[in-house]
N, C-alpha and C. Protein backbone atom coordinates (compact mmCIF):
# COMPACT_ATOMS: atom_id res chain seq x y z
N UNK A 1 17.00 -0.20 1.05
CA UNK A 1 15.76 -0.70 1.61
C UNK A 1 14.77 0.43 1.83
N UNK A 2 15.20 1.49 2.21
CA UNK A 2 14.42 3.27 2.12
C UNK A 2 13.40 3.01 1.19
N UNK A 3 14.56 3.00 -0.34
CA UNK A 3 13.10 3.04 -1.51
C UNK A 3 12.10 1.94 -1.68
N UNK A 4 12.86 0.82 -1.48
CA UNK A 4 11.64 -0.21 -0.96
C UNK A 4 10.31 0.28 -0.17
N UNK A 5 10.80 0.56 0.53
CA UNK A 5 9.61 1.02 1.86
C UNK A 5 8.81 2.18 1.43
N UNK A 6 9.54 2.94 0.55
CA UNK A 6 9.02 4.29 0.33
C UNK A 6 8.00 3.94 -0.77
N UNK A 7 8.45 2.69 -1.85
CA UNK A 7 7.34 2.67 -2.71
C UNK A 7 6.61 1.62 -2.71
N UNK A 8 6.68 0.76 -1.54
CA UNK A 8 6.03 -0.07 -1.29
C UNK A 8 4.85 0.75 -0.93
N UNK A 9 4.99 1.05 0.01
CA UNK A 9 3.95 2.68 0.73
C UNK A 9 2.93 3.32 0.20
N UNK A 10 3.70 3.65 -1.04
CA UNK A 10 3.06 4.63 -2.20
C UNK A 10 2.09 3.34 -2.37
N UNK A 11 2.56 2.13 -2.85
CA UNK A 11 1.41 1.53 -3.71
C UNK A 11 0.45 0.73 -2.61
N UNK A 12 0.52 0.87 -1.49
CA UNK A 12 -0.56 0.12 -0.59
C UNK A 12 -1.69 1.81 -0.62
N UNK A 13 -0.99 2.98 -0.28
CA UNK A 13 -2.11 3.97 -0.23
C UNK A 13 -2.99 4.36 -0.91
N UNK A 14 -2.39 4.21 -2.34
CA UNK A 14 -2.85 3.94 -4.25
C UNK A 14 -4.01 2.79 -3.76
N UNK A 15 -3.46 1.37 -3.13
CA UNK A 15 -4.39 0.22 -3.40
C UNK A 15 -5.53 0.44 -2.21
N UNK A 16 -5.51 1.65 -0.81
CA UNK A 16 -6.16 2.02 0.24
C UNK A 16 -7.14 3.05 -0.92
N UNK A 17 -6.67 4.08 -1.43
CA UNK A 17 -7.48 4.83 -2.23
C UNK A 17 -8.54 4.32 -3.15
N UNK A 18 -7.79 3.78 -3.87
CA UNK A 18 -8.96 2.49 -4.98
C UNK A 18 -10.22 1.98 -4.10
N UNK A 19 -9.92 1.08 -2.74
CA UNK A 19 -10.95 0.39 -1.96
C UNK A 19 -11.44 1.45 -1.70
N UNK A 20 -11.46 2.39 -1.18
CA UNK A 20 -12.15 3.88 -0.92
C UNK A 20 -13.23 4.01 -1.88
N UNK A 21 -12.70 4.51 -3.33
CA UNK A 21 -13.77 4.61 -4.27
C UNK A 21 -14.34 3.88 -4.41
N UNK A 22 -14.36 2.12 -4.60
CA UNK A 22 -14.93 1.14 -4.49
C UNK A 22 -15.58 1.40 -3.16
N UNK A 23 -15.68 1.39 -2.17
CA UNK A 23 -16.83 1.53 -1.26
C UNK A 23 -17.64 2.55 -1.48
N UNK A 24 -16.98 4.16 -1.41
CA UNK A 24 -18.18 4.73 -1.83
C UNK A 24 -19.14 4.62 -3.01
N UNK A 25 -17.89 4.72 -4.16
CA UNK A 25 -18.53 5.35 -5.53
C UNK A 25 -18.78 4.05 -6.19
N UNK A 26 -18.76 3.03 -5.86
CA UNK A 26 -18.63 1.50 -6.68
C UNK A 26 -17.58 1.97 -7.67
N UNK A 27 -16.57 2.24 -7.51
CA UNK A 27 -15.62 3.02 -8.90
C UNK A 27 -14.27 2.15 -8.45
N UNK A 28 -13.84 1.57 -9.68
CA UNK A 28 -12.11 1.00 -9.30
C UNK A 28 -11.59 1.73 -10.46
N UNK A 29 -10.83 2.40 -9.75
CA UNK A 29 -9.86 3.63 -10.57
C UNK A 29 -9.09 2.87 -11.15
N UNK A 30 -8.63 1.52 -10.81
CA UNK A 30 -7.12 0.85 -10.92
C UNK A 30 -8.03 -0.04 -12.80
N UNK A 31 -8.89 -0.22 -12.62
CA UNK A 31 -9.99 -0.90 -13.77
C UNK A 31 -10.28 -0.02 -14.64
N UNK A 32 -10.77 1.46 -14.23
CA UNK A 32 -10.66 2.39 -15.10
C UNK A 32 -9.60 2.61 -15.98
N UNK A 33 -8.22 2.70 -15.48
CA UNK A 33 -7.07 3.25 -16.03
C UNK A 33 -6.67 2.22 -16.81
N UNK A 34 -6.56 0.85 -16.39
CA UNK A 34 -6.25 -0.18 -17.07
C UNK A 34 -6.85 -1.21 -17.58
N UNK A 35 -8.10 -1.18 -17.40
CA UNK A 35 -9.19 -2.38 -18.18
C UNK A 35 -9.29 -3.20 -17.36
N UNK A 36 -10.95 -3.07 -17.00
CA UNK A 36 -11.39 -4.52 -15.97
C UNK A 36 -10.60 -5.88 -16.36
N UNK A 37 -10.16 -6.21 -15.53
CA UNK A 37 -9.79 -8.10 -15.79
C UNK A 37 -8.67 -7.69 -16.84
N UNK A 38 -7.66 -6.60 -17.12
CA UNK A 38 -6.91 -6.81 -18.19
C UNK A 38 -5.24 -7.33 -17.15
N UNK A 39 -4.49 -7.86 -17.78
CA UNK A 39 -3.23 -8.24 -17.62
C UNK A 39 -2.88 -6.96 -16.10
N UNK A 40 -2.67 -5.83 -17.09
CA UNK A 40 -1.98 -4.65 -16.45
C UNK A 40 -2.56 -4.39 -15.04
N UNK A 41 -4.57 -4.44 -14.79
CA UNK A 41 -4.63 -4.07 -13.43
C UNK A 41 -4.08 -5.06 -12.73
N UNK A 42 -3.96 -6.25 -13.18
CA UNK A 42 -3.78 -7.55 -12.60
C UNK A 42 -2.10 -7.66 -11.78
N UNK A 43 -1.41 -7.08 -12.49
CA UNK A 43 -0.52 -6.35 -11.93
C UNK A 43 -0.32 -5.89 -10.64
N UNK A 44 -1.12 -4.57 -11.32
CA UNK A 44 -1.18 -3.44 -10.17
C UNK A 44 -1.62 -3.94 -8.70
N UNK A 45 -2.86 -4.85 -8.85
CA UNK A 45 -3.70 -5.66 -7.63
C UNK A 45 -2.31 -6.48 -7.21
N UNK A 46 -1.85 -7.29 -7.74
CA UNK A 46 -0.66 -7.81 -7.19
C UNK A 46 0.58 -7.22 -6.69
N UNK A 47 0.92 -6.53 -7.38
CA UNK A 47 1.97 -4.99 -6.39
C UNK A 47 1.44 -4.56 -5.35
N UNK A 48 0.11 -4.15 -5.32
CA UNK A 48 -0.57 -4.08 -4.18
C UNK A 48 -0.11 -4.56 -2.98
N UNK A 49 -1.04 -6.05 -2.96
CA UNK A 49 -0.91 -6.90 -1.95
C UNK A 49 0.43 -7.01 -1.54
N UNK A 50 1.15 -7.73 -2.27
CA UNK A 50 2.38 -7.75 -2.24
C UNK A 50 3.40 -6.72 -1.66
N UNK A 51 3.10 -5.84 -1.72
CA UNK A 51 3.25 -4.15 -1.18
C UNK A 51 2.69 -3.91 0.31
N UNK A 52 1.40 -4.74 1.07
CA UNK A 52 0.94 -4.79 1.76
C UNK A 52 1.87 -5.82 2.69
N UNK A 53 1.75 -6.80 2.11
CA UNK A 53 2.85 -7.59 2.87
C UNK A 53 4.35 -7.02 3.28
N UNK A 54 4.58 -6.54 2.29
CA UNK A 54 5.86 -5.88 2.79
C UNK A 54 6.12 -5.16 3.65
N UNK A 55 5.13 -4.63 3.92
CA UNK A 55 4.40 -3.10 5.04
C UNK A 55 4.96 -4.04 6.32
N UNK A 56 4.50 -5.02 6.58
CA UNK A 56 4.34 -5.59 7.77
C UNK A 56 5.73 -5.42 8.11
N UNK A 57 6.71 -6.17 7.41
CA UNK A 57 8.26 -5.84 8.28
C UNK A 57 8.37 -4.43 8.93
N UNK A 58 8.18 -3.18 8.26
CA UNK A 58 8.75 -1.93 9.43
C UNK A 58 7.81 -1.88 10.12
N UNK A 59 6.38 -2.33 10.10
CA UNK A 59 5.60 -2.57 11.27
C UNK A 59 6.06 -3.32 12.64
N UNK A 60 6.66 -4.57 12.18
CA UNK A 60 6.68 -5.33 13.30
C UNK A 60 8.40 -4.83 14.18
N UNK A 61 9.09 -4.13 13.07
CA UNK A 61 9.96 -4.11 13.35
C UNK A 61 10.27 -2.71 14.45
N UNK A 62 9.54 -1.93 14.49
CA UNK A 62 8.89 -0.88 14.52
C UNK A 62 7.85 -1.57 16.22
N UNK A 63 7.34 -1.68 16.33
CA UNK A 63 6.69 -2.37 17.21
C UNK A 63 7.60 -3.26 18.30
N UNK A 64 8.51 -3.31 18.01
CA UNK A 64 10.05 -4.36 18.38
C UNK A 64 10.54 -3.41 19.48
N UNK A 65 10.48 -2.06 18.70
CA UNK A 65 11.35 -1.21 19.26
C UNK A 65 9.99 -0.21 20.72
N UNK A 66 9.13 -1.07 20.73
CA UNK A 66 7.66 -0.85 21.80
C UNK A 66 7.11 0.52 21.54
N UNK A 67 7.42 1.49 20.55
CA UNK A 67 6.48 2.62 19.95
C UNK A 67 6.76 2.44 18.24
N UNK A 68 5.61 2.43 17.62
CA UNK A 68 5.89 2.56 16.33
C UNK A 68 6.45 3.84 15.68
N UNK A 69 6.96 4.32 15.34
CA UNK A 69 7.66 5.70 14.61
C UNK A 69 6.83 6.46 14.30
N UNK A 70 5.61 6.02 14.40
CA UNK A 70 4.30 7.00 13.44
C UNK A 70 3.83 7.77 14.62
N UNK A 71 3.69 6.73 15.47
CA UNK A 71 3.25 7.43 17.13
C UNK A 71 4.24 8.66 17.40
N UNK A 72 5.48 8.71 17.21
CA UNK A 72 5.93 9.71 17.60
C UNK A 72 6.67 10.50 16.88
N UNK A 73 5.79 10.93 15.64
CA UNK A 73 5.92 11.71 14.63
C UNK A 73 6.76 11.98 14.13
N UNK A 74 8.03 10.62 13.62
CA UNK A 74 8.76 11.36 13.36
C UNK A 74 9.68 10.11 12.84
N UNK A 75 10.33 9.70 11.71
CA UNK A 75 10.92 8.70 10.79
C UNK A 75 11.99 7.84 12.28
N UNK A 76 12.12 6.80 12.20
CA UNK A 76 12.71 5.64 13.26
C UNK A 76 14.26 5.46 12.37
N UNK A 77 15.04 5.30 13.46
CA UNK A 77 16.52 5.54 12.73
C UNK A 77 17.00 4.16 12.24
């Protein structure tokens, strides 16, 4: 479940970075690399979200335990 989490992670910060350039630069890196509207970003946007959702379990679970792990710098056992 580690690597779950670990690359779930990766791809919400990837899909946090993208909205970034899209706000500043009007730029979607994820459209660049893979073709507006093609199959592949379509993908990626869906790993995304999907990736986002997943986030929520060590959040809440994490929150369960009344400090999140991030607050106190340091990985939750």
């Amino acid at each position: 479940m580690k690597m779950l989490n670990l690359i779930t992670l990766v791809l919400v910060i990837v899909g946090g970075v993208n909205w970034g350039l899209v706000g500043l630069f009007d730029f979607d890196l994820v459209a660049a690399l893979f073709g507006a509207g093609s199959a592949l970003a379509r993908i990626v946007y869906v790993l995304v979200g999907l990736s986002a959702v997943w986030q929520i379990v060590p959040l809440v679970s994490a929150a369960r335990h009344d400090e999140p792990s991030a607050l106190r710098g340091h990985s939750a056992h």
